[in-house]
Protein backbone atom coordinates (compact mmCIF):
# COMPACT_ATOMS: atom_id res chain seq x y z
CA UNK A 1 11.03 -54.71 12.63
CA UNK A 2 13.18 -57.03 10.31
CA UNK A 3 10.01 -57.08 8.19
CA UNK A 4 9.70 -53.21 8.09
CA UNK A 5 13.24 -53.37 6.83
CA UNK A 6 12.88 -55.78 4.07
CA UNK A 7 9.77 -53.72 2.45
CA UNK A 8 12.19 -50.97 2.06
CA UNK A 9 14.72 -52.48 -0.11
CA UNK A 10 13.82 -52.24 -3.72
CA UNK A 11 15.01 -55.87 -3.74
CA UNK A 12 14.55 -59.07 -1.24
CA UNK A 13 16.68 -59.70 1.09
CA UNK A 14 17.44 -62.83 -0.88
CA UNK A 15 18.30 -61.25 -3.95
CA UNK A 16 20.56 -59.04 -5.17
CA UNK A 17 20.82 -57.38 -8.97
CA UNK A 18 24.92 -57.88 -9.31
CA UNK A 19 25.12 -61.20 -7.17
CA UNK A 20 23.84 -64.82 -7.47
CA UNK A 21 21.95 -66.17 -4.23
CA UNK A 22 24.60 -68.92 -4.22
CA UNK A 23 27.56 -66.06 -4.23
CA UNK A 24 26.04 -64.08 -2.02
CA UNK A 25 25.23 -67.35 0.55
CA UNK A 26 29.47 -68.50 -0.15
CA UNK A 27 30.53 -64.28 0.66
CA UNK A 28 27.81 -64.46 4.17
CA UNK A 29 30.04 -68.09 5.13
CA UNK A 30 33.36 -66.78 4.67
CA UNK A 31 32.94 -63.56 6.18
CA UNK A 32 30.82 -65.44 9.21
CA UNK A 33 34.16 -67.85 9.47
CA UNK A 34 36.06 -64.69 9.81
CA UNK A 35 33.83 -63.15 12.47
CA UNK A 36 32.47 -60.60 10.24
CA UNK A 37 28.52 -59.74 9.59
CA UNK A 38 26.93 -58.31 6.24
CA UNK A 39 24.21 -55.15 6.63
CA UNK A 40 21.94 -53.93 4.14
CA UNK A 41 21.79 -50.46 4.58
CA UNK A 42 18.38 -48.56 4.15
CA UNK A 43 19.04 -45.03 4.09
CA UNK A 44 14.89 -43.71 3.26
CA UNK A 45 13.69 -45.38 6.64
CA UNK A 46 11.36 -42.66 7.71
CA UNK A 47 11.67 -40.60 5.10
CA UNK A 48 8.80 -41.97 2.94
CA UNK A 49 6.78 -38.22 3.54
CA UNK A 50 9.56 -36.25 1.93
CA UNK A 51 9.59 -37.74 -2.02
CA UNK A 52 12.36 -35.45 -2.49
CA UNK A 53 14.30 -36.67 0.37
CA UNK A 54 13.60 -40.21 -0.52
CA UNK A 55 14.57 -40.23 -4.14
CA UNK A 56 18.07 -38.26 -2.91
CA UNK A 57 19.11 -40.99 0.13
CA UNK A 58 17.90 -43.36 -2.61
CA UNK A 59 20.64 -42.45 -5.34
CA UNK A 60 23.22 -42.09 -2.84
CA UNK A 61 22.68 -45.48 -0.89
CA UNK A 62 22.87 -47.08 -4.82
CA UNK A 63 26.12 -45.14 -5.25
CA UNK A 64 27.45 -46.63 -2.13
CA UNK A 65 27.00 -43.48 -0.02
CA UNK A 66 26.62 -43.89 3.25
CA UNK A 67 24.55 -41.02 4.93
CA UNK A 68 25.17 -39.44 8.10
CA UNK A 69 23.05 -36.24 9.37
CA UNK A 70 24.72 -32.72 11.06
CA UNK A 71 25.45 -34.93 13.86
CA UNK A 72 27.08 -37.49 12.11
CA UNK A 73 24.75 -39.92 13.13
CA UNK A 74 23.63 -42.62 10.34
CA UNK A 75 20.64 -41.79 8.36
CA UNK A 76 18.01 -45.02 8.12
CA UNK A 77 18.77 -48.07 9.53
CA UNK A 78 20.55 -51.12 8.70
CA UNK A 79 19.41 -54.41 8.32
CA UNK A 80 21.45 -57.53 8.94
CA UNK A 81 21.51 -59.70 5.53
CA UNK A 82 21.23 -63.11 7.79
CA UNK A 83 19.43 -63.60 10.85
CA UNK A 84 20.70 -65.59 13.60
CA UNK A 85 19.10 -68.18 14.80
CA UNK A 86 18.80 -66.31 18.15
CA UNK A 87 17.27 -62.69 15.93
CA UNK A 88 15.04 -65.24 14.05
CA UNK A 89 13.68 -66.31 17.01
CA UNK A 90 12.95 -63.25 18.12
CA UNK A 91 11.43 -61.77 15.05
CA UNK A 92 9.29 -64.27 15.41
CA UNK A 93 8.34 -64.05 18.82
CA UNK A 94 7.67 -60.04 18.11
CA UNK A 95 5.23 -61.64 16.05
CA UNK A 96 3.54 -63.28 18.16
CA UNK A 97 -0.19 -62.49 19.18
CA UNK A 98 -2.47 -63.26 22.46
CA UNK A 99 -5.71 -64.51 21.38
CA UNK A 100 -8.75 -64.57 23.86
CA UNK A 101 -11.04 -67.79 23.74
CA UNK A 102 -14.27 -68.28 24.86
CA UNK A 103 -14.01 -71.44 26.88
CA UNK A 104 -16.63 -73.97 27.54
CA UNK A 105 -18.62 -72.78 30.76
CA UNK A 106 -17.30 -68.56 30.21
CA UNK A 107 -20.78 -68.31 29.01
């Protein structure tokens, strides 16, 4: 999923257009000391059909809208900007594939 999430940024998740990668890593320790966690957020998730759509959540999310629909319910996802140790572990375990071997003597 994590990896869904990066392709929709228009940037990497270690990069940022106003930011250094060494400010941004010093802003993710402080506000980790202080029990706080950064989030991307990715407003076009699922709305790559609708070009329209896409290009309108797009302007807003640079902005810094944040979306909701009728509901009020967020719009997209968003996207933690550093794994735990625990999420990467998991993301990589999602990852994870069972391959079938022929072994000696199946034949």
């Amino acid at each position: 999923m994590f990896k869904a999430l990066k392709k929709a940024l228009s940037w990497s998740s270690n990069e940022h257009p106003f930011m250094s990668e060494a400010a941004r890593e010093n802003a993710l320790d402080v506000l980790e000391k202080h029990g706080y966690r950064a989030h991307f957020y990715l407003p076009t998730v699922g709305a790559q059909d609708d070009r329209e759509l896409w290009e309108a959540l797009e302007t807003m999310r640079l902005a810094g809208f944040i979306v909701t629909d009728r509901n009020g319910h967020l719009v997209g996802k968003a996207a933690t900007a550093r794994l735990t140790s625990q999420e990467c572990a998991e993301e990589r375990r999602a990852s994870f594939r069972l391959v079938q071997t022929e072994q000696p003597g199946d034949m």
